[in-house]
N, C-alpha and C. Protein backbone atom coordinates (compact mmCIF):
# COMPACT_ATOMS: atom_id res chain seq x y z
N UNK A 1 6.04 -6.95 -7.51
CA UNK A 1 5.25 -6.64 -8.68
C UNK A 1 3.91 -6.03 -8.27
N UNK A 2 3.07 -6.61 -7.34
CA UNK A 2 2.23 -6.17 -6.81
C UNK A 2 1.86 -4.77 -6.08
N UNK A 3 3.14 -4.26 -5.30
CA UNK A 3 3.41 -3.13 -4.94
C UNK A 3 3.48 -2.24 -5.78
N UNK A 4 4.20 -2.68 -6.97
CA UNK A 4 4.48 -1.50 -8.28
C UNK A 4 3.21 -1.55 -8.64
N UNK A 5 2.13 -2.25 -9.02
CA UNK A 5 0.89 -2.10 -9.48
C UNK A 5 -0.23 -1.15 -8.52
N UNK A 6 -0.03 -1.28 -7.59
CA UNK A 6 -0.55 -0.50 -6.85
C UNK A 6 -0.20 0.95 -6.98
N UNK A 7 1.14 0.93 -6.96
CA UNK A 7 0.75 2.49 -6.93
C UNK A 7 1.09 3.39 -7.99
N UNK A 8 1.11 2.54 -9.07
CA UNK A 8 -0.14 2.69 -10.44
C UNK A 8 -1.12 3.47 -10.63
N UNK A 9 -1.76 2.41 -10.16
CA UNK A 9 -3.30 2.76 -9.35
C UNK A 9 -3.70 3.52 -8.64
N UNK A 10 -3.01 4.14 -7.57
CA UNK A 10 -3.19 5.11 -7.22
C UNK A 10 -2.59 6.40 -7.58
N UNK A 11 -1.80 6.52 -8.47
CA UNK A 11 -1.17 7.11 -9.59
C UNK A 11 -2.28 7.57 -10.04
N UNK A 12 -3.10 6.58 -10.85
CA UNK A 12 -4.35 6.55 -11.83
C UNK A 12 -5.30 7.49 -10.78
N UNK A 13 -5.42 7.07 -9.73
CA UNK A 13 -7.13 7.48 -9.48
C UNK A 13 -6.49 8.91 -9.07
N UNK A 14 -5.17 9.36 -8.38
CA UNK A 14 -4.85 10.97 -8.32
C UNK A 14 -5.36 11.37 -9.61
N UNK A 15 -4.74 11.12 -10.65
CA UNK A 15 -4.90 11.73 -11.70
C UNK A 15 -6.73 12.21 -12.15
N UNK A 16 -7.13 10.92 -12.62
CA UNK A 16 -8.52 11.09 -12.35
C UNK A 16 -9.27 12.08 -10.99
N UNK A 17 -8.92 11.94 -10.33
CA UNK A 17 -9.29 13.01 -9.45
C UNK A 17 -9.31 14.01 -9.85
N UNK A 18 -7.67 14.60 -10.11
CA UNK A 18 -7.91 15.73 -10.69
C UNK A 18 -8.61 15.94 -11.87
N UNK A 19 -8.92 15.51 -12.66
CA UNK A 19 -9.18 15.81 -13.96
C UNK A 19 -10.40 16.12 -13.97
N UNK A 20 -11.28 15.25 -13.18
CA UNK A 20 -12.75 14.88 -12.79
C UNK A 20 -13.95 15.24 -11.78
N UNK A 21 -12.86 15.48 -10.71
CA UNK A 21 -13.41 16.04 -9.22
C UNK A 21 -13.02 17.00 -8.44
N UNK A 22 -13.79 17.77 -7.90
CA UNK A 22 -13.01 19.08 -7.15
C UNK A 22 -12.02 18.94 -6.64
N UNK A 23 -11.31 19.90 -5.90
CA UNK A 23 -10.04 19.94 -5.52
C UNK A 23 -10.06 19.10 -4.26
N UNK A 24 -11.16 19.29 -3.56
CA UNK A 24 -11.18 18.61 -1.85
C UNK A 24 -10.66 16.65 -2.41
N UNK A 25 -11.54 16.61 -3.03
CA UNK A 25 -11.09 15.14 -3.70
C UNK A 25 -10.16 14.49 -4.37
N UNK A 26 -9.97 15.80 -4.61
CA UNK A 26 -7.92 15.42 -5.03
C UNK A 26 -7.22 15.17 -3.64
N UNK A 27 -7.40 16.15 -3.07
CA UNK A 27 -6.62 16.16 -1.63
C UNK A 27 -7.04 15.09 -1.03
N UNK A 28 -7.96 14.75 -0.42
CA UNK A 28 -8.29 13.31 -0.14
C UNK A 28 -7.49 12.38 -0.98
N UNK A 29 -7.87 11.55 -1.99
CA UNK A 29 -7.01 10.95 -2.88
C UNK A 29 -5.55 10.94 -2.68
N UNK A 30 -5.20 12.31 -2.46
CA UNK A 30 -3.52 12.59 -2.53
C UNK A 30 -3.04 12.36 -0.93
N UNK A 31 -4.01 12.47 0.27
CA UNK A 31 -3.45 12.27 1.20
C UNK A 31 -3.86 10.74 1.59
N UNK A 32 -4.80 9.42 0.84
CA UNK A 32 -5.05 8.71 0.76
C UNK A 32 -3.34 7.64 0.66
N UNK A 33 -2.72 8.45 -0.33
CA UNK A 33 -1.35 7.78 -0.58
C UNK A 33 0.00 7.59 1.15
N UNK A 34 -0.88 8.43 1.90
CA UNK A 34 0.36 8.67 3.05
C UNK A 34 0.07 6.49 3.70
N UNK A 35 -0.82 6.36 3.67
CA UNK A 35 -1.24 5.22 4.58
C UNK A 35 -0.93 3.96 3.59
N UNK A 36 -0.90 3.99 2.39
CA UNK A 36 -0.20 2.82 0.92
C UNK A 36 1.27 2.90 1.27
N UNK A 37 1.23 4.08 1.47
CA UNK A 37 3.34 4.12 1.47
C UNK A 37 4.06 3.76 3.22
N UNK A 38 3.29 4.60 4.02
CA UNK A 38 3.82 3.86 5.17
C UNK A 38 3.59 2.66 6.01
N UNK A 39 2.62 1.73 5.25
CA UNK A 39 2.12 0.28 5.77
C UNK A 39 3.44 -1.00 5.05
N UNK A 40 3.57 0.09 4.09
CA UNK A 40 4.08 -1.55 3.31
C UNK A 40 5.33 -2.24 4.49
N UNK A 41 6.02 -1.07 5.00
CA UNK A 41 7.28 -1.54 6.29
C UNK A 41 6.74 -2.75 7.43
N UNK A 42 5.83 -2.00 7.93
CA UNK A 42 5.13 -2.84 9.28
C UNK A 42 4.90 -4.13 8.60
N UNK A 43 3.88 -4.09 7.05
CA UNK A 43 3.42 -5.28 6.95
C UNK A 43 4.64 -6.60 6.49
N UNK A 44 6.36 -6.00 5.68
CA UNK A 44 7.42 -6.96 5.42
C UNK A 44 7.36 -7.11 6.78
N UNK A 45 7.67 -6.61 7.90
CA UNK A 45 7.89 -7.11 8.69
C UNK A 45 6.90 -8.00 9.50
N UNK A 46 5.88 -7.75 9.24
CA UNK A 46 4.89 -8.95 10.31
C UNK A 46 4.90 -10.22 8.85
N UNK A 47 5.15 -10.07 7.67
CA UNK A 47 5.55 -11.34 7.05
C UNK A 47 6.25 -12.31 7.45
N UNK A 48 7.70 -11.61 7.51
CA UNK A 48 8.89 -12.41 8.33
C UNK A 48 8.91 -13.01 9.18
N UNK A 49 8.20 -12.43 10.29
CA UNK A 49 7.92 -13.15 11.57
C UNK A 49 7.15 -14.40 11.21
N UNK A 50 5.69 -13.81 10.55
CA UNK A 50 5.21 -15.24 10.35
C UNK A 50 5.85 -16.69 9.45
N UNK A 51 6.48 -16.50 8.58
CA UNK A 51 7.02 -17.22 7.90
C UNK A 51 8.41 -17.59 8.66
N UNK A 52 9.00 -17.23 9.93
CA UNK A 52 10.03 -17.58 10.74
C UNK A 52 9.41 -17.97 11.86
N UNK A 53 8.14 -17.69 12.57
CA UNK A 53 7.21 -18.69 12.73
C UNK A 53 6.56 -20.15 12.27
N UNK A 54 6.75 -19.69 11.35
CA UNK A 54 5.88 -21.52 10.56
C UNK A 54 7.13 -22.16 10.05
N UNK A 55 8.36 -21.48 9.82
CA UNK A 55 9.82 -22.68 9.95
C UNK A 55 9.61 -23.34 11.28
N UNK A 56 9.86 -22.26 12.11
CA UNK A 56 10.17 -23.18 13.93
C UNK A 56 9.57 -24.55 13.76
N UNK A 57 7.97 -23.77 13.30
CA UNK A 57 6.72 -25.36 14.04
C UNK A 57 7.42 -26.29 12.97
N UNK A 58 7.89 -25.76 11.59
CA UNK A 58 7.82 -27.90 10.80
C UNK A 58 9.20 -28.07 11.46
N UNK A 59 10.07 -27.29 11.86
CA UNK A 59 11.53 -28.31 12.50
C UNK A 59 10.96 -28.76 13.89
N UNK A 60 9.82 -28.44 14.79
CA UNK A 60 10.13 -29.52 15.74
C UNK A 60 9.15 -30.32 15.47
């Protein structure tokens, strides 16, 4: 749910960009989205670990 809200939001502020601010600031904004979309992978995965981490410690 959180993920979908996000990029919403950054949905929102492209838009606003354009509407509002020169073009350089769109582009910023629009290349702002490359680093929202390719983190979310790395970060499921360093979840997992931790939470398959903190099983191990309560079973011993």
């Amino acid at each position: 749910m959180s993920v979908a809200k996000t990029y919403m939001n950054n949905s929102l502020a492209l838009g606003l960009a354009l509407a509002f601010f020169p073009p350089k600031i769109a582009l910023l904004v629009a290349l702002s989205e490359i680093p929202w979309t390719t983190t979310l992978a790395p970060f499921n995965y360093f979840i997992k670990k931790i939470s398959q981490h903190r099983q191990k410690e309560m079973l011993n």
